[in-house]
N, C-alpha and C. Protein backbone atom coordinates (compact mmCIF):
# COMPACT_ATOMS: atom_id res chain seq x y z
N UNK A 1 67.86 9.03 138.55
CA UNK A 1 67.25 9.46 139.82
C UNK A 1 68.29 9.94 140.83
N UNK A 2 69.51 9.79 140.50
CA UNK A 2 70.74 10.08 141.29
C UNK A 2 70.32 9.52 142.96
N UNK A 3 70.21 8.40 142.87
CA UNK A 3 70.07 7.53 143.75
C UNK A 3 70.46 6.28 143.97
N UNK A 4 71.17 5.92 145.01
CA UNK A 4 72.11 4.57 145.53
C UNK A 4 71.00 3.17 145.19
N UNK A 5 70.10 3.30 145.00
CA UNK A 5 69.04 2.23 144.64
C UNK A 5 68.15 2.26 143.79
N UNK A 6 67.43 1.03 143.09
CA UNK A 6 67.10 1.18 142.14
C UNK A 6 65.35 2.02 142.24
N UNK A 7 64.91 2.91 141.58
CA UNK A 7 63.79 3.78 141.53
C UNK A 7 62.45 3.22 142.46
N UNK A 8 61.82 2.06 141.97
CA UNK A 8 60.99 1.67 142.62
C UNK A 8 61.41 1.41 143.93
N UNK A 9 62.52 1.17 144.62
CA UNK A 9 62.84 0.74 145.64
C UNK A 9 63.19 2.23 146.97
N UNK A 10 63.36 3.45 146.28
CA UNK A 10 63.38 4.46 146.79
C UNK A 10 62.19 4.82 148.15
N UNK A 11 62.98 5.14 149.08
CA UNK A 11 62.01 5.50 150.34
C UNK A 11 60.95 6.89 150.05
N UNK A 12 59.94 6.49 150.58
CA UNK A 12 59.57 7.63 150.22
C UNK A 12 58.22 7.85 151.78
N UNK A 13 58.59 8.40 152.34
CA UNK A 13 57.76 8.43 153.50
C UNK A 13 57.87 7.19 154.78
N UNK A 14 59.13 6.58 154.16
CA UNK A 14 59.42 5.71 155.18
C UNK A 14 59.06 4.12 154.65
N UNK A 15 58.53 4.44 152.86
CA UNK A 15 57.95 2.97 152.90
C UNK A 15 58.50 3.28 151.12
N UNK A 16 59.22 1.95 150.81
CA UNK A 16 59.26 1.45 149.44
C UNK A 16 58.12 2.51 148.60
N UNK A 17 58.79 2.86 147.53
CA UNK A 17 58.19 3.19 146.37
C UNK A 17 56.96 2.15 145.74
N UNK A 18 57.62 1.20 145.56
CA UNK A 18 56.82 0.09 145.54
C UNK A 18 55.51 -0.23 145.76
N UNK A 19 56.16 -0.41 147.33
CA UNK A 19 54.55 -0.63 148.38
C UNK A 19 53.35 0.20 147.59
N UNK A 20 53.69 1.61 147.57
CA UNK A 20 52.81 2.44 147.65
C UNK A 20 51.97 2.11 146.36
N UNK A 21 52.19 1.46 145.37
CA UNK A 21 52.07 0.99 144.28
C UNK A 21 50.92 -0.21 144.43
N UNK A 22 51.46 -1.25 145.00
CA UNK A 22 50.73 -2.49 145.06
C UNK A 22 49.88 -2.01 146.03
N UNK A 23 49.92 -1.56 147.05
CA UNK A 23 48.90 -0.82 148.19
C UNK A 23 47.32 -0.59 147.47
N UNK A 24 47.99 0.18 146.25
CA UNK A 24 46.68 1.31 145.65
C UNK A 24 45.69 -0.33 144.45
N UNK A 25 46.53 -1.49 144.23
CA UNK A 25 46.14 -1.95 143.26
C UNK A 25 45.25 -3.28 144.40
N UNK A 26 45.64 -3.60 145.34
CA UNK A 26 45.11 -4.37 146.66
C UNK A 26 43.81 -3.41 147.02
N UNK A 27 43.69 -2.28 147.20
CA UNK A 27 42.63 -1.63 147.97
C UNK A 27 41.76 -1.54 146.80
N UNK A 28 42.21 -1.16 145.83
CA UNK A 28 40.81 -1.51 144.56
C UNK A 28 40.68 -2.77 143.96
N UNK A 29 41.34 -3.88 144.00
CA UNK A 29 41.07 -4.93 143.56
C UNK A 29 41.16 -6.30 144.74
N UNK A 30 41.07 -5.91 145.98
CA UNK A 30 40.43 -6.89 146.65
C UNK A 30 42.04 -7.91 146.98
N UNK A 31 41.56 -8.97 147.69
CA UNK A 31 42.47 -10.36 148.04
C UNK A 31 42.64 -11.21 146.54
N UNK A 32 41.34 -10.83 145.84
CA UNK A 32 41.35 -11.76 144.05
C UNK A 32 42.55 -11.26 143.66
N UNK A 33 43.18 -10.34 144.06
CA UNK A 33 44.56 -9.99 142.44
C UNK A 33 45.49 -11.00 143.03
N UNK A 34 46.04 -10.89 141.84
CA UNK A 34 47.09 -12.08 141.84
C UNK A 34 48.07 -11.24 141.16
N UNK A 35 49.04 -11.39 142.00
CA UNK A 35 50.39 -9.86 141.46
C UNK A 35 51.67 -10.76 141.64
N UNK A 36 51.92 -10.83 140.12
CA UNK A 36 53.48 -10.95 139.31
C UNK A 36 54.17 -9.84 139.02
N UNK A 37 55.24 -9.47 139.67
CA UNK A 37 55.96 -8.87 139.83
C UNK A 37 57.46 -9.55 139.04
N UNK A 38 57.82 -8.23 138.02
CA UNK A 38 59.20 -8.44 137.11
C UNK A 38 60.33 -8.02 137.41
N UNK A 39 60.88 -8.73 137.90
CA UNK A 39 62.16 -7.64 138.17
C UNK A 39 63.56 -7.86 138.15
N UNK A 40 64.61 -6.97 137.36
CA UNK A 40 66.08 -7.87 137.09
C UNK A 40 66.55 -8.53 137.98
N UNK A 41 67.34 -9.62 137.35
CA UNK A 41 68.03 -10.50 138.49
C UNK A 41 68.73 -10.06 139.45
N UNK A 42 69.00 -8.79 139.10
CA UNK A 42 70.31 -8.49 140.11
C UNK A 42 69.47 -7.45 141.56
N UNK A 43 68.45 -7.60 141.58
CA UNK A 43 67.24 -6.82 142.38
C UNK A 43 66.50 -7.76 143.00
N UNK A 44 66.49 -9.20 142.73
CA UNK A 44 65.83 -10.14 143.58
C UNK A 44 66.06 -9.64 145.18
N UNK A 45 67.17 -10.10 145.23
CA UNK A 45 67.77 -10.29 146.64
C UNK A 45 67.17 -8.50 147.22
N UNK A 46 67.86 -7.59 146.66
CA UNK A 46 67.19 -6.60 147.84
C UNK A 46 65.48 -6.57 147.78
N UNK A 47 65.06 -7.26 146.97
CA UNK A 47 63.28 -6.87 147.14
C UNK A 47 63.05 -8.24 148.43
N UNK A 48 63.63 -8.71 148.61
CA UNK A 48 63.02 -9.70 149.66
C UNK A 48 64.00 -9.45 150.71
N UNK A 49 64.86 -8.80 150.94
CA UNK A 49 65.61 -7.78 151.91
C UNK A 49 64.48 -6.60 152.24
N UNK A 50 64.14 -5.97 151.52
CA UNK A 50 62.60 -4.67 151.83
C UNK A 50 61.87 -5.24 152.32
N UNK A 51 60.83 -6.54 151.67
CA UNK A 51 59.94 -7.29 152.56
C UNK A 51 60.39 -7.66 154.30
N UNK A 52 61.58 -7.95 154.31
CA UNK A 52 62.43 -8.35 155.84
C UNK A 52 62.24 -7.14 156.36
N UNK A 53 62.28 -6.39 155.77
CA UNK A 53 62.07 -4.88 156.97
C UNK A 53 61.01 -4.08 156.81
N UNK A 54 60.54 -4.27 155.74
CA UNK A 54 59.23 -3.51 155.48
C UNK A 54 57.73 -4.01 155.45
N UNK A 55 57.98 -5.45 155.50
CA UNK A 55 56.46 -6.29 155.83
C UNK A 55 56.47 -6.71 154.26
N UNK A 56 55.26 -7.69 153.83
CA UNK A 56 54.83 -7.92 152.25
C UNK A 56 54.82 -6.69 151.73
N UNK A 57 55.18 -6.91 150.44
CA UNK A 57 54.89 -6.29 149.25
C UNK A 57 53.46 -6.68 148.77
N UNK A 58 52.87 -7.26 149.11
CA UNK A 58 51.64 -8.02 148.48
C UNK A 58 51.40 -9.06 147.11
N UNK A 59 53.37 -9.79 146.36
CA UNK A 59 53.55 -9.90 145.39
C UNK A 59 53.19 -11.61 145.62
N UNK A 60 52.94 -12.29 144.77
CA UNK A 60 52.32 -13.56 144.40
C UNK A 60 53.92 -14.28 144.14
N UNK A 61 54.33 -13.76 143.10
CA UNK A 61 55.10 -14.37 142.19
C UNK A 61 56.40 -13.11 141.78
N UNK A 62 57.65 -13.62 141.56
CA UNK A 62 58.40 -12.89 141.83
C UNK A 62 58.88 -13.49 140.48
N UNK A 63 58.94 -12.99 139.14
CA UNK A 63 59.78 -13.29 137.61
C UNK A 63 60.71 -12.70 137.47
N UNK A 64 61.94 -13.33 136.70
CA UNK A 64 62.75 -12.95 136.51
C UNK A 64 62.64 -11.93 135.11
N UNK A 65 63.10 -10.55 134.94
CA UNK A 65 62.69 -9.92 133.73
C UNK A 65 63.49 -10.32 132.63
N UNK A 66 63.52 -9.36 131.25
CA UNK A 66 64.11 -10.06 130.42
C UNK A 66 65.24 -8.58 129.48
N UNK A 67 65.56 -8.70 128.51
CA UNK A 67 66.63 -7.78 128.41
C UNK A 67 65.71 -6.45 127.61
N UNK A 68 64.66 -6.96 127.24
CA UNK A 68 63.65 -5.31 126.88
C UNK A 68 62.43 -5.45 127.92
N UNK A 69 61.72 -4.39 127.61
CA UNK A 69 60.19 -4.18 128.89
C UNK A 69 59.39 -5.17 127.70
N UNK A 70 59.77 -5.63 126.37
CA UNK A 70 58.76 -6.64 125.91
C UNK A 70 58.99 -8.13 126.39
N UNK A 71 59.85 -8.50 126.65
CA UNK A 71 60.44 -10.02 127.22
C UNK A 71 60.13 -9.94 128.45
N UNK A 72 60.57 -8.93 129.47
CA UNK A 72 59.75 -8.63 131.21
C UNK A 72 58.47 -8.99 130.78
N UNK A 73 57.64 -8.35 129.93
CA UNK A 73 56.36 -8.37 130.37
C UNK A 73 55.97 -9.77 129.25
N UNK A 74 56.79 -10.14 129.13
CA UNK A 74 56.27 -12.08 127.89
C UNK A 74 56.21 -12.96 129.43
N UNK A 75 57.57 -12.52 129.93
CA UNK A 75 58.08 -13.68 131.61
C UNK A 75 56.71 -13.16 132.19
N UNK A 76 56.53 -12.44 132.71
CA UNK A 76 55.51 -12.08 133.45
C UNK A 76 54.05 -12.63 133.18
N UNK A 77 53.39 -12.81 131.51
CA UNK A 77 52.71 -13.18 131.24
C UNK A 77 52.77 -14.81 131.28
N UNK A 78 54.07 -15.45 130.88
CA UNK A 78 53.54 -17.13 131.03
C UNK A 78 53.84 -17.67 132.47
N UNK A 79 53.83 -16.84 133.61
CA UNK A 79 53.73 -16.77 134.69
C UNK A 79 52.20 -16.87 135.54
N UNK A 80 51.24 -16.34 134.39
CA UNK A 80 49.75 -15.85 134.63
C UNK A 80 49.13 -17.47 134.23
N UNK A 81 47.30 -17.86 134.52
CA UNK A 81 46.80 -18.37 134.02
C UNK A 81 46.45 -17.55 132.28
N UNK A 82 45.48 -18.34 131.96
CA UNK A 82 45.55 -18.19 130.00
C UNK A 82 44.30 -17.52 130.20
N UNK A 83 43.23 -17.29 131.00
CA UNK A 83 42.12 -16.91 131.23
C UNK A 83 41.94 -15.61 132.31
N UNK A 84 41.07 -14.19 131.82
CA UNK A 84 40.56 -13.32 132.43
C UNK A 84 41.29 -11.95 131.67
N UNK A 85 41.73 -10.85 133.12
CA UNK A 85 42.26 -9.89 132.94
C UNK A 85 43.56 -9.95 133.24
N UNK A 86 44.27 -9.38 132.65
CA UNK A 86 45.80 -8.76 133.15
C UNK A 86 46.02 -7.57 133.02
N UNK A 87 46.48 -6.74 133.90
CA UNK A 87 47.06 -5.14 134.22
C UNK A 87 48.21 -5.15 134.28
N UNK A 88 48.96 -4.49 133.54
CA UNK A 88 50.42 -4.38 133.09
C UNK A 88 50.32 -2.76 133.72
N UNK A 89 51.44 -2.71 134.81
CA UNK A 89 51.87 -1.29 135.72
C UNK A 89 53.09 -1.63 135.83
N UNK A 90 53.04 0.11 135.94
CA UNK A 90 54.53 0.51 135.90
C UNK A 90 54.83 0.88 137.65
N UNK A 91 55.94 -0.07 138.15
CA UNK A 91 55.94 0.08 139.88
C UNK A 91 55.98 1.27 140.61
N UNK A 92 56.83 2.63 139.50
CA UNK A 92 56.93 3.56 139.49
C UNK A 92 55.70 4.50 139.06
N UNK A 93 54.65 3.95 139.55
CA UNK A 93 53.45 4.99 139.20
C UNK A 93 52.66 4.64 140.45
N UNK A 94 53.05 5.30 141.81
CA UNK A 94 52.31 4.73 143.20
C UNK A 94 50.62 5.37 143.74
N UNK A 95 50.42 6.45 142.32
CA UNK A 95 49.39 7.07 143.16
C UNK A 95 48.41 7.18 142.19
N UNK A 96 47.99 5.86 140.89
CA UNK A 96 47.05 6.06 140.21
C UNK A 96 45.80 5.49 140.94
N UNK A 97 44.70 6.55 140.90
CA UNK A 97 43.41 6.15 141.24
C UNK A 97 42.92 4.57 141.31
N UNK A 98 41.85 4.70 142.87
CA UNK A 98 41.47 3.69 142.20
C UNK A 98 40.38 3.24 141.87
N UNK A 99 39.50 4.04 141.46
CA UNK A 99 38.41 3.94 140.62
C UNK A 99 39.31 4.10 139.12
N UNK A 100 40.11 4.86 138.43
CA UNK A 100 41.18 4.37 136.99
C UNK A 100 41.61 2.53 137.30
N UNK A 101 41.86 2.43 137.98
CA UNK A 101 42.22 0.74 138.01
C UNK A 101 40.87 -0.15 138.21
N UNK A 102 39.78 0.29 138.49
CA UNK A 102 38.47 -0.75 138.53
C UNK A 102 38.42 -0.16 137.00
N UNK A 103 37.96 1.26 136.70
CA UNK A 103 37.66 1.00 135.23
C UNK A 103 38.08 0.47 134.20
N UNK A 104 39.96 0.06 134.25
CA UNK A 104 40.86 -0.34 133.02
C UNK A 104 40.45 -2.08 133.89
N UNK A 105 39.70 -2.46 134.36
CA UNK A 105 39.97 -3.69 134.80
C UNK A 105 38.78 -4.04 134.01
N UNK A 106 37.88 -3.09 134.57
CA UNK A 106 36.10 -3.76 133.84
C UNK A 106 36.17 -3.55 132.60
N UNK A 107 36.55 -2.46 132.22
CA UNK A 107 36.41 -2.01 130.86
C UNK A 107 37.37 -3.17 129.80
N UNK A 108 38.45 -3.79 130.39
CA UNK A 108 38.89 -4.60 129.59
C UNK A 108 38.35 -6.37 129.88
N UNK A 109 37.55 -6.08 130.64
CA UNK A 109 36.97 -7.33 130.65
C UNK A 109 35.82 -7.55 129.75
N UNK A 110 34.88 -6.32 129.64
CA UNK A 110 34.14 -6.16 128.50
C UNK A 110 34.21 -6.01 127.07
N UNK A 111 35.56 -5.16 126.98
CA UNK A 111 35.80 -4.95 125.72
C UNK A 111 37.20 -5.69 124.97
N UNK A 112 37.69 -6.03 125.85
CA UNK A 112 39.48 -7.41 125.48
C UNK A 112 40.03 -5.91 125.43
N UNK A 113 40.25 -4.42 125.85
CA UNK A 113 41.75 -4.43 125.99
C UNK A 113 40.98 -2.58 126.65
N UNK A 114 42.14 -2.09 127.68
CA UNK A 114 41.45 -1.10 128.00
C UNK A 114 42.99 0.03 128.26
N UNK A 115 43.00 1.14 128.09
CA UNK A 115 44.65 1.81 128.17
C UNK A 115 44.36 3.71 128.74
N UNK A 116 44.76 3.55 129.88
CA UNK A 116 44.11 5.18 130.38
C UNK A 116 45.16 6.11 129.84
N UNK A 117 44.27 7.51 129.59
CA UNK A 117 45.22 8.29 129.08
C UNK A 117 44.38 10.02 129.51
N UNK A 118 45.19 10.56 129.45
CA UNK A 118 45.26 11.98 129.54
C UNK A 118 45.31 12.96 128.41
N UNK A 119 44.67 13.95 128.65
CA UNK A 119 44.64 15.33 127.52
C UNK A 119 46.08 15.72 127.80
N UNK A 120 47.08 16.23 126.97
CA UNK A 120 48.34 16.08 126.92
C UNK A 120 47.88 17.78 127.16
N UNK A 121 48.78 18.44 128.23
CA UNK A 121 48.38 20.22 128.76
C UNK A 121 49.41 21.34 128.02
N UNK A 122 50.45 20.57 127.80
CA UNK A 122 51.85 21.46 127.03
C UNK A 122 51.75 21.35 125.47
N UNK A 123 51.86 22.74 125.33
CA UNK A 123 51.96 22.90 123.68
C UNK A 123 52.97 22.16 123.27
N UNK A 124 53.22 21.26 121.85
CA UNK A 124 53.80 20.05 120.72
C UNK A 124 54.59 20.73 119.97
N UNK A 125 55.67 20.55 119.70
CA UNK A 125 56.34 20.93 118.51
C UNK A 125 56.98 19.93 118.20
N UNK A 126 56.77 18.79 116.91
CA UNK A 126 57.17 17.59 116.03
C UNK A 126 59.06 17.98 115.97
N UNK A 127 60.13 17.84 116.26
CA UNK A 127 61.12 17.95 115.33
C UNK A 127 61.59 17.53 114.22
N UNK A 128 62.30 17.29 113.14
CA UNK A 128 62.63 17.04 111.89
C UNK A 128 63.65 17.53 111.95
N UNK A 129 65.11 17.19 111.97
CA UNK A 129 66.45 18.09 111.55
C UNK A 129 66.47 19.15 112.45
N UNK A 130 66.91 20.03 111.62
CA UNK A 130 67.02 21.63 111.83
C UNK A 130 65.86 22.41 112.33
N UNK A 131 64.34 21.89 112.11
CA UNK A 131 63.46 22.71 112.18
C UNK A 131 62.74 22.17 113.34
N UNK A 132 61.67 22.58 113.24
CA UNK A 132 60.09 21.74 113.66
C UNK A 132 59.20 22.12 113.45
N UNK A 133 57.98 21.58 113.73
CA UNK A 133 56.73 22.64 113.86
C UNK A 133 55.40 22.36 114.39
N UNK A 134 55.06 22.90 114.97
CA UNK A 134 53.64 22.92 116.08
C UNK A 134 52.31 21.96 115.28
N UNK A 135 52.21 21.01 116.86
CA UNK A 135 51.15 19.90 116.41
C UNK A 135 49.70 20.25 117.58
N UNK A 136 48.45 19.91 116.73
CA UNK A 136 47.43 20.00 117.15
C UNK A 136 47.46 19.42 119.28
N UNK A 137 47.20 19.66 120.08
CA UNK A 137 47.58 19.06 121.21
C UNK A 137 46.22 18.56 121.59
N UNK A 138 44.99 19.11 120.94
CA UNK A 138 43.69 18.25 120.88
C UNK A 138 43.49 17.00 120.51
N UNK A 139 44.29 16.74 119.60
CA UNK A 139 44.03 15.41 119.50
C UNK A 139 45.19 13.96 119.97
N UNK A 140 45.78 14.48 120.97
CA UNK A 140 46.71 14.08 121.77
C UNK A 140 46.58 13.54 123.11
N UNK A 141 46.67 12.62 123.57
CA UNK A 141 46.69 11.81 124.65
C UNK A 141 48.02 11.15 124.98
N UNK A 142 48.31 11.85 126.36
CA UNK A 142 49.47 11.15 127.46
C UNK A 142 49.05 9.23 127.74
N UNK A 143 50.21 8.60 127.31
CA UNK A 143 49.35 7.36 127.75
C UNK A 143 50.27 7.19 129.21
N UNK A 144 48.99 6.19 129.88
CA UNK A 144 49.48 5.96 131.48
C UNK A 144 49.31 4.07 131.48
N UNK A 145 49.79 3.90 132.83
CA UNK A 145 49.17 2.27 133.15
C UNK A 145 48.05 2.71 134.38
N UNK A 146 47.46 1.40 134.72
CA UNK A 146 47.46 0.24 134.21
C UNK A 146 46.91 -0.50 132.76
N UNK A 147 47.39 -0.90 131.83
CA UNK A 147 47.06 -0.69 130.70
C UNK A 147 46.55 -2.50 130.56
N UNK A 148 45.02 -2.63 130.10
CA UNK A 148 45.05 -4.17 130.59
C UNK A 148 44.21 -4.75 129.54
N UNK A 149 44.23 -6.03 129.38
CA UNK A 149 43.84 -6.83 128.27
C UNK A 149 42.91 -8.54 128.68
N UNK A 150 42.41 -8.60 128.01
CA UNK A 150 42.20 -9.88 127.99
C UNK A 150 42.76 -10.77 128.08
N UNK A 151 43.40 -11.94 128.92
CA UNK A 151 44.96 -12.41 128.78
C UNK A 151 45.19 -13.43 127.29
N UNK A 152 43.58 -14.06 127.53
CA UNK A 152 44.48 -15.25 126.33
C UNK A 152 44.91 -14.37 124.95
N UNK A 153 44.05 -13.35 124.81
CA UNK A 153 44.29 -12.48 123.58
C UNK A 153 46.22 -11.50 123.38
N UNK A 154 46.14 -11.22 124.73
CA UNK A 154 47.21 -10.29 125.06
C UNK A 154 48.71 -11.85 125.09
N UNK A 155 48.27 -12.82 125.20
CA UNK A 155 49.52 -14.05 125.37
C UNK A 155 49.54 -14.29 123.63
N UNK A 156 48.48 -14.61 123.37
CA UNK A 156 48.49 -14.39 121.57
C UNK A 156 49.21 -13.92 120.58
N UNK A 157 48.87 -12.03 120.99
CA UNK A 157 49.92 -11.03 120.61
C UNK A 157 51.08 -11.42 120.45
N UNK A 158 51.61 -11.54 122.07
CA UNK A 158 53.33 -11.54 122.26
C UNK A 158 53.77 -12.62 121.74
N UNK A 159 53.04 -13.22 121.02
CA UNK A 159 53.62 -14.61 120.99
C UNK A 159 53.94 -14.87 119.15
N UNK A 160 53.83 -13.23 118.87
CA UNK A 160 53.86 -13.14 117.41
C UNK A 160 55.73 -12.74 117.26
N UNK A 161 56.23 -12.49 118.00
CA UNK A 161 57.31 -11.92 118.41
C UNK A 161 58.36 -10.49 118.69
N UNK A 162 59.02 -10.48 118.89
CA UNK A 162 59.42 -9.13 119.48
C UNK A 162 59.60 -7.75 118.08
N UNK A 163 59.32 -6.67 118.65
CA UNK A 163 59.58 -5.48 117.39
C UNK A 163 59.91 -4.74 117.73
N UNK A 164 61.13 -3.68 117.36
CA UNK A 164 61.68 -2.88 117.62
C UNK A 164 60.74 -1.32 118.02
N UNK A 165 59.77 -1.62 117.77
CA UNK A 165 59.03 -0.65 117.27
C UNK A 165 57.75 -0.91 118.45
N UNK A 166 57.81 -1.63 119.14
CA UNK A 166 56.64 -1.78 120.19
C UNK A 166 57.36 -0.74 121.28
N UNK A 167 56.43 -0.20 121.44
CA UNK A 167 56.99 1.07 122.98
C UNK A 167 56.12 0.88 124.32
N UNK A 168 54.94 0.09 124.11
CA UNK A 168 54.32 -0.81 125.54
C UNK A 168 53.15 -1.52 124.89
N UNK A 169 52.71 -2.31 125.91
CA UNK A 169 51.57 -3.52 125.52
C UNK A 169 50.79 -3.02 124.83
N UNK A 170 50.26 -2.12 124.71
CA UNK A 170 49.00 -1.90 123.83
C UNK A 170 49.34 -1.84 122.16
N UNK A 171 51.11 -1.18 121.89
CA UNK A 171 51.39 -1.60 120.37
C UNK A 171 51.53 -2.60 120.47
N UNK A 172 51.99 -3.83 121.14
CA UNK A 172 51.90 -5.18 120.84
C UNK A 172 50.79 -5.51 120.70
N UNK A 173 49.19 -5.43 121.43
CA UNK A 173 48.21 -6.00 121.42
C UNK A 173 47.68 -5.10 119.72
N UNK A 174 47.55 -3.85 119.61
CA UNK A 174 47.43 -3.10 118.16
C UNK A 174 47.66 -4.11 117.15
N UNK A 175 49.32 -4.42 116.92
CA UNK A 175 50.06 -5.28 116.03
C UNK A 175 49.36 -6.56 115.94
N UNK A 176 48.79 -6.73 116.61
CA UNK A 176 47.95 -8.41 116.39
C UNK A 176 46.52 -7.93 115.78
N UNK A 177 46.61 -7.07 115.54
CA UNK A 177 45.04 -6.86 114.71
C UNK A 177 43.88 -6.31 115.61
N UNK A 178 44.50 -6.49 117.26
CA UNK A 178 42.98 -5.65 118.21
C UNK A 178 43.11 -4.51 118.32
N UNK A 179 41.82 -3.96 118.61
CA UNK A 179 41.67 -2.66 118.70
C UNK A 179 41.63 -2.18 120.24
N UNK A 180 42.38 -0.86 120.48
CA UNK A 180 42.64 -0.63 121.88
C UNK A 180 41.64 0.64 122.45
N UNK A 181 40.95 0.34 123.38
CA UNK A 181 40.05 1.05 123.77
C UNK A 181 40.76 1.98 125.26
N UNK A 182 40.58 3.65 124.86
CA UNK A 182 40.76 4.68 125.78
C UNK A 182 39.65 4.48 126.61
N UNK A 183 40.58 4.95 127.55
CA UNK A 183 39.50 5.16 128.92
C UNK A 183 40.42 6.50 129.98
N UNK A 184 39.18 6.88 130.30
CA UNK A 184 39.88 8.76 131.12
C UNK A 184 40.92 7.91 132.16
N UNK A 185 42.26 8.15 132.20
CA UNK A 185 42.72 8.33 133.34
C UNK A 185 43.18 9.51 134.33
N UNK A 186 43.97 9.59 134.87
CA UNK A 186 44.66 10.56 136.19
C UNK A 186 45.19 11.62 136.12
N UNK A 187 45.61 12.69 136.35
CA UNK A 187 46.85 13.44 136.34
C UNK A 187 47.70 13.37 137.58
N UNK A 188 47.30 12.61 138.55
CA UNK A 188 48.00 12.58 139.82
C UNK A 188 48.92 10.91 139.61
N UNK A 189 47.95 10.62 138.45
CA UNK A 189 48.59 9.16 138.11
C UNK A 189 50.63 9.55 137.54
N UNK A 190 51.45 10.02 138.02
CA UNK A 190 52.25 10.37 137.56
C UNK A 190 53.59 9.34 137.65
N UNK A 191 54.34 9.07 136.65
CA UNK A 191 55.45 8.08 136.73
C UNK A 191 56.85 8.52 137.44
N UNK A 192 57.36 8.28 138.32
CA UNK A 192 58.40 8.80 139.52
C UNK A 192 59.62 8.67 138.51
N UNK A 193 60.32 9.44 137.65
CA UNK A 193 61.36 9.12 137.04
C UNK A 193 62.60 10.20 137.32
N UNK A 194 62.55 11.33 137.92
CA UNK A 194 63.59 12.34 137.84
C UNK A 194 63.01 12.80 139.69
N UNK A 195 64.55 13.38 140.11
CA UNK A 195 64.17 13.97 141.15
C UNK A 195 63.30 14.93 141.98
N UNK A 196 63.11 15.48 140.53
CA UNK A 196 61.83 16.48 140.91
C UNK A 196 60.29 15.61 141.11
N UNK A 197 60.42 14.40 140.18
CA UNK A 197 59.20 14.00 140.57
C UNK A 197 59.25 13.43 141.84
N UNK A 198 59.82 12.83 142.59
CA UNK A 198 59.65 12.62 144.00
C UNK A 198 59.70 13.74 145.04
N UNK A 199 59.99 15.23 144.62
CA UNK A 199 59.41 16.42 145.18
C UNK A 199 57.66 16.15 145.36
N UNK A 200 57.40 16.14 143.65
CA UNK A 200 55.93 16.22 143.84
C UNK A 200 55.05 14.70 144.74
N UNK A 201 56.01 13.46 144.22
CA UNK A 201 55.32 12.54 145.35
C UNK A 201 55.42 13.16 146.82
N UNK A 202 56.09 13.52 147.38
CA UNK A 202 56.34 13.85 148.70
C UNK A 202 55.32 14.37 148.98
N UNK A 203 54.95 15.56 148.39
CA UNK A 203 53.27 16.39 148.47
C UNK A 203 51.93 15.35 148.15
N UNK A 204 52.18 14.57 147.31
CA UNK A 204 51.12 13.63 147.42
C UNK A 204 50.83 13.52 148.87
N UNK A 205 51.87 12.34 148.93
CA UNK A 205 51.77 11.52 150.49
C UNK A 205 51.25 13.06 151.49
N UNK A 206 51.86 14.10 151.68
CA UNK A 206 51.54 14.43 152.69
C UNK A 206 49.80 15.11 152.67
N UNK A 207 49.53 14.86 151.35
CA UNK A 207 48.12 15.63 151.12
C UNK A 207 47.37 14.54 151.68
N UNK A 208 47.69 13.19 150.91
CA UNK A 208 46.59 11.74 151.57
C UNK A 208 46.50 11.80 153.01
N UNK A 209 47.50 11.86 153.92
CA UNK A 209 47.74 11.82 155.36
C UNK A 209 46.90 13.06 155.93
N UNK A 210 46.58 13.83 155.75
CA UNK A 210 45.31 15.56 154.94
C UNK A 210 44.12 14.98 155.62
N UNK A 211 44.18 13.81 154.60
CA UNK A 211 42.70 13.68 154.03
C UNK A 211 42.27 12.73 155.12
């Protein structure tokens, strides 16, 4: 991000990256959420330095993460009760809907596991070596968070142990034998990772302030 601080913590309109994050998950899910927040040790101290100047974060519980995003999100889970929903987000995704976060909430309360995703818009080309070659983009889906589960089922999973080969919760919850149910998400739902994407947040914010 070519930035003196760590991504989520980036200003962005005068307020934590962050904030803008837990903001959107508080206004669709009420005073009931209960928000565990993961984050390396060496980031404690300035996130409760931001709160000193920036007001709550709205965080419950503050875990220490772990050395992959599968051990962060194990700490994070035996942090939780064993009963309901859990939404696993990425802090760096401040402007997903929030009617997408009531649906991955209900929808995984009904069905034990719910994961939003997108029609992928850019033509595919697979590589192999030297070559490549062009993949169907119809049957392709961008996956996004909040990606959420049933908890005692989703504590179950992780508890089968770590795989090189898990790339977020939903292959862990897969790997235990459940089946993961799509649900439409966002395109505004976008993950803040390169400088250009905080170009396009900037236009967010100033479109909401619009509205």
């Amino acid at each position: 991000m070519q930035q003196p601080v760590a991504k989520q913590f980036i200003l962005l309109k005068g307020q934590p990256l962050m904030w803008w994050t837990l903001q959107r998950f508080r206004a669709a899910l009420g005073d009931q959420l209960e928000v565990v927040l993961v984050l390396h040790k060496s980031l404690v101290q300035d996130f409760h330095n931001l709160e000193e100047k920036h007001g709550p974060a709205g965080v419950n519980h503050v875990v220490i993460g772990g050395a992959e995003r599968w051990h962060s999100v194990l700490n994070g889970l035996n942090a939780l009760p064993d009963e309901g929903v859990v939404g696993i987000h990425d802090a760096v995704r401040p402007f997903v809907a929030k009617d997408t976060i009531r649906n991955c909430f209900n929808t995984a309360a009904d069905a034990g596991s719910a994961v939003p995703v997108v029609p992928v818009k850019d033509s595919i080309r697979e590589v192999h070596g030297a070559g490549s070659h062009a993949v169907t983009r119809e049957r392709l889906r961008a996956v996004q968070t909040p990606q959420c589960f049933d908890i005692q089922l989703l504590k179950s999973a992780y508890g089968s142990g770590f795989r090189e080969e898990f790339t977020d919760d939903a292959s862990v919850f897969e790997y235990a034998g459940h089946s993961i149910h799509l649900v439409e998400g966002d395109y505004q739902n976008i993950k803040i990772t390169t400088p250009e994407d905080l170009l396009i947040a900037r236009a967010f914010v100033d479109g909401f302030s619009k509205d």
